[in-house]
N, C-alpha and C. Protein backbone atom coordinates (compact mmCIF):
# COMPACT_ATOMS: atom_id res chain seq x y z
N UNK A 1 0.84 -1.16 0.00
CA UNK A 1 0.00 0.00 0.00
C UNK A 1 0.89 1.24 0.00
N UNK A 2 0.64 1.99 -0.85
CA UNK A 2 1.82 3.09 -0.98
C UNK A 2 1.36 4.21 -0.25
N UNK A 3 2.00 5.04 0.83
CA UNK A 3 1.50 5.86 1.30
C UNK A 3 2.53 7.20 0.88
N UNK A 4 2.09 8.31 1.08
CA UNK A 4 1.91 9.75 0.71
C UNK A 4 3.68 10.12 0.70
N UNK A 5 4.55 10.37 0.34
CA UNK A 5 6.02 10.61 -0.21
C UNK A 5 6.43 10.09 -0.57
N UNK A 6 5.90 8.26 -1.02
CA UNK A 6 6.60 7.25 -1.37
C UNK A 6 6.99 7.60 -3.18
N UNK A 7 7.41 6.83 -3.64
CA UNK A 7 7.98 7.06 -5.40
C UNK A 7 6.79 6.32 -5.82
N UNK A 8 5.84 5.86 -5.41
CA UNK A 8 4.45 4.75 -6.16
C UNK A 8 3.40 6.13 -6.13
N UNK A 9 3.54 6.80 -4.72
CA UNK A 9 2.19 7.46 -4.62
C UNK A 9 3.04 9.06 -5.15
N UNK A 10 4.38 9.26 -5.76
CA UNK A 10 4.15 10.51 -6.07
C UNK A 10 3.63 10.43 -7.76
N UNK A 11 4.26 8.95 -8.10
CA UNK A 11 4.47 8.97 -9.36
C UNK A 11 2.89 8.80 -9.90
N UNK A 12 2.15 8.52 -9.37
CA UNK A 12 0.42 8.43 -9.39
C UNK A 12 0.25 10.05 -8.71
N UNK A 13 0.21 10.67 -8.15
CA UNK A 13 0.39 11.97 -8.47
C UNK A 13 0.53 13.20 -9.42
N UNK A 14 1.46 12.80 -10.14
CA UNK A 14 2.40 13.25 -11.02
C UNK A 14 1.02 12.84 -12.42
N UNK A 15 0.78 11.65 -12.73
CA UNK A 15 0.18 11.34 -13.44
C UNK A 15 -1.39 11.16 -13.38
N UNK A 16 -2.09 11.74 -12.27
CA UNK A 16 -2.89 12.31 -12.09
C UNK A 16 -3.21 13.91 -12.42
N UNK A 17 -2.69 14.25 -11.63
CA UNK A 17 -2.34 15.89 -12.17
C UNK A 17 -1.47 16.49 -13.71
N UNK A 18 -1.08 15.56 -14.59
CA UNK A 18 -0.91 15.96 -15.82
C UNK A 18 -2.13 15.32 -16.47
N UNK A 19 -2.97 14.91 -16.19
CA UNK A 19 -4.21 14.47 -16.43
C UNK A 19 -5.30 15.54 -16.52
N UNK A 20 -5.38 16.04 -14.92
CA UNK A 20 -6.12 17.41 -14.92
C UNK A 20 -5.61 18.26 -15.78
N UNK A 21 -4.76 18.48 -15.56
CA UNK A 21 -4.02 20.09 -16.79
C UNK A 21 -4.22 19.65 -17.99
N UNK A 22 -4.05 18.60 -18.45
CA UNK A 22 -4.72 18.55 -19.82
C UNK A 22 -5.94 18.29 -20.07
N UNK A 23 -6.89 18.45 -18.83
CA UNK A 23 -7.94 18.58 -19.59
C UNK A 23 -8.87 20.19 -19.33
N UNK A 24 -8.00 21.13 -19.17
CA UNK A 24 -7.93 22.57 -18.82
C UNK A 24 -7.90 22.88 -17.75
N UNK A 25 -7.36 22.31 -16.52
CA UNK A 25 -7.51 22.87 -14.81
C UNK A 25 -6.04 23.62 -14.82
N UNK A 26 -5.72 24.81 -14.27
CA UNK A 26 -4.50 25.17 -14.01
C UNK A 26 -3.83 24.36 -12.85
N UNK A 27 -3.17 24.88 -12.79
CA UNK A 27 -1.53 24.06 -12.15
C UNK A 27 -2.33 23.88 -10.53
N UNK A 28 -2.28 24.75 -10.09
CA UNK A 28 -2.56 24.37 -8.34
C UNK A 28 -3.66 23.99 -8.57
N UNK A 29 -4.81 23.71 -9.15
CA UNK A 29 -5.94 23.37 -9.19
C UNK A 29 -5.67 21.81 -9.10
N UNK A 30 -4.92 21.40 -10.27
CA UNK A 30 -4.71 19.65 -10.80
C UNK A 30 -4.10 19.79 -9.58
N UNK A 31 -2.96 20.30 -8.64
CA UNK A 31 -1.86 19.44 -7.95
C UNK A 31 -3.09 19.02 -6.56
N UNK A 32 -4.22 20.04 -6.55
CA UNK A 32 -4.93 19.81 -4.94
C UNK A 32 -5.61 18.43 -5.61
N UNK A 33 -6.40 18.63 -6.96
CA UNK A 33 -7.69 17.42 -7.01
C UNK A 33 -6.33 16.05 -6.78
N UNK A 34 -5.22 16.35 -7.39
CA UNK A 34 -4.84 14.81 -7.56
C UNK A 34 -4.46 14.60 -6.40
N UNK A 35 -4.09 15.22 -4.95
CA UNK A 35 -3.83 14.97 -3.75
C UNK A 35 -5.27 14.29 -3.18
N UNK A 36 -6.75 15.31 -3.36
CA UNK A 36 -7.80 14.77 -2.73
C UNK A 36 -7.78 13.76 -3.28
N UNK A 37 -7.77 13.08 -4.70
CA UNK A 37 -8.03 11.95 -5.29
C UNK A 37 -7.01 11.02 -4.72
N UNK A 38 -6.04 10.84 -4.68
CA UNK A 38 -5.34 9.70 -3.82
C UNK A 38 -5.81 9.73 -2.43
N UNK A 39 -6.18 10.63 -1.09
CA UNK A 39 -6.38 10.59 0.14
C UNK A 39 -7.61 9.82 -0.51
N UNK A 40 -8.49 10.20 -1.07
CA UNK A 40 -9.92 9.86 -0.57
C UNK A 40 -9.89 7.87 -1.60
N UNK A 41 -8.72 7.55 -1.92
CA UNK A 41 -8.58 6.62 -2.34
C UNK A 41 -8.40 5.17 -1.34
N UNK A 42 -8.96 4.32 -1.26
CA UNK A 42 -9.01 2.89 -0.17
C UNK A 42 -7.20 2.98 0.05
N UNK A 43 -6.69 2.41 -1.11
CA UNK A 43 -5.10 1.63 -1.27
C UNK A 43 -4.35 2.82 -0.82
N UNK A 44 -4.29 4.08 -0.82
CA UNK A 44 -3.70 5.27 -1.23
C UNK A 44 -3.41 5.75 -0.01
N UNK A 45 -3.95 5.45 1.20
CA UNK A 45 -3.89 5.75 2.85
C UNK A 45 -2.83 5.71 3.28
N UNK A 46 -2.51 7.11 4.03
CA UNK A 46 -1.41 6.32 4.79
C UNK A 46 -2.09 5.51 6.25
N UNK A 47 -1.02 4.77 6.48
CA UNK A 47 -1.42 3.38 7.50
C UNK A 47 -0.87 3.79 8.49
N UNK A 48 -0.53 4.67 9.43
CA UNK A 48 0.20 4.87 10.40
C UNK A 48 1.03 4.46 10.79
N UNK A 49 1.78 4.70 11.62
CA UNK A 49 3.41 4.19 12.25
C UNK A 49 3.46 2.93 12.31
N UNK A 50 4.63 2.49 11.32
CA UNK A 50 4.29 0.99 11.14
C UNK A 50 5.26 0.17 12.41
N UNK A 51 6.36 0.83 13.27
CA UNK A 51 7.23 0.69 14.55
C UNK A 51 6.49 0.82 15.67
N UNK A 52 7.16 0.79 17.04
CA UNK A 52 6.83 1.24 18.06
C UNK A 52 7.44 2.50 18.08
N UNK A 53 8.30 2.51 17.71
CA UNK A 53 9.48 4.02 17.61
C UNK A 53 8.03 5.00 17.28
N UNK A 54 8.13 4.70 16.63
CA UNK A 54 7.20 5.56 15.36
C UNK A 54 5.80 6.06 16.04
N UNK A 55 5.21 4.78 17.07
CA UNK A 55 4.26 5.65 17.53
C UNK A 55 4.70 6.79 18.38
N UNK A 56 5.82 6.56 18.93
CA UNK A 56 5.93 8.30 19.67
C UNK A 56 6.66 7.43 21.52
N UNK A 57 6.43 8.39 22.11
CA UNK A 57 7.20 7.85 23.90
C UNK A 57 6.22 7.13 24.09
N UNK A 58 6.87 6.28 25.06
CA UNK A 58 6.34 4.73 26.13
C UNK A 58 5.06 5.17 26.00
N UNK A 59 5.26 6.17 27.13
CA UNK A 59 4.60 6.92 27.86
C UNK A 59 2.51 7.47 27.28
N UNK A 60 3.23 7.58 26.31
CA UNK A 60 1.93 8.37 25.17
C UNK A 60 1.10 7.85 24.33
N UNK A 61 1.51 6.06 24.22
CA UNK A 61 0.95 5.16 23.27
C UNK A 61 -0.08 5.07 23.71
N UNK A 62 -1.10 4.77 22.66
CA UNK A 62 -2.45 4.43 23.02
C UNK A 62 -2.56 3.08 22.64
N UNK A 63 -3.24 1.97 23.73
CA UNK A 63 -3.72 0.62 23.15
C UNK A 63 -2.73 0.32 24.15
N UNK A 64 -2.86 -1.23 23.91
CA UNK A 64 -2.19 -2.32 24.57
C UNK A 64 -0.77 -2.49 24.29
């Protein structure tokens, strides 16, 4: 699942938004729809901290 800075989800990005512009949206227009269009996408999520590191201190974790 590719999440949001990876080289899968910019390059679907990239080719989303030369999609919009060619079909007349200006530049910041295509770069927001092709961002909403990947977030609001199932596969396209990011999945949260996939470590313990990652969730953050001992201290602050939520869950078991």
């Amino acid at each position: 699942m590719p999440e949001p800075g990876s080289k899968k989800y910019d390059t679907r990005r990239a080719r989303l938004r030369k999609d919009a512009e060619n079909s007349g949206i200006n530049d910041q227009q295509a770069n927001e729809e092709a961002n909403e269009t990947l977030q609001n996408e199932e596969g396209w999520r990011s999945s949260g901290p996939r470590t313990r590191r990652g969730q953050g201190p001992k201290g602050e974790r939520s869950g078991g």
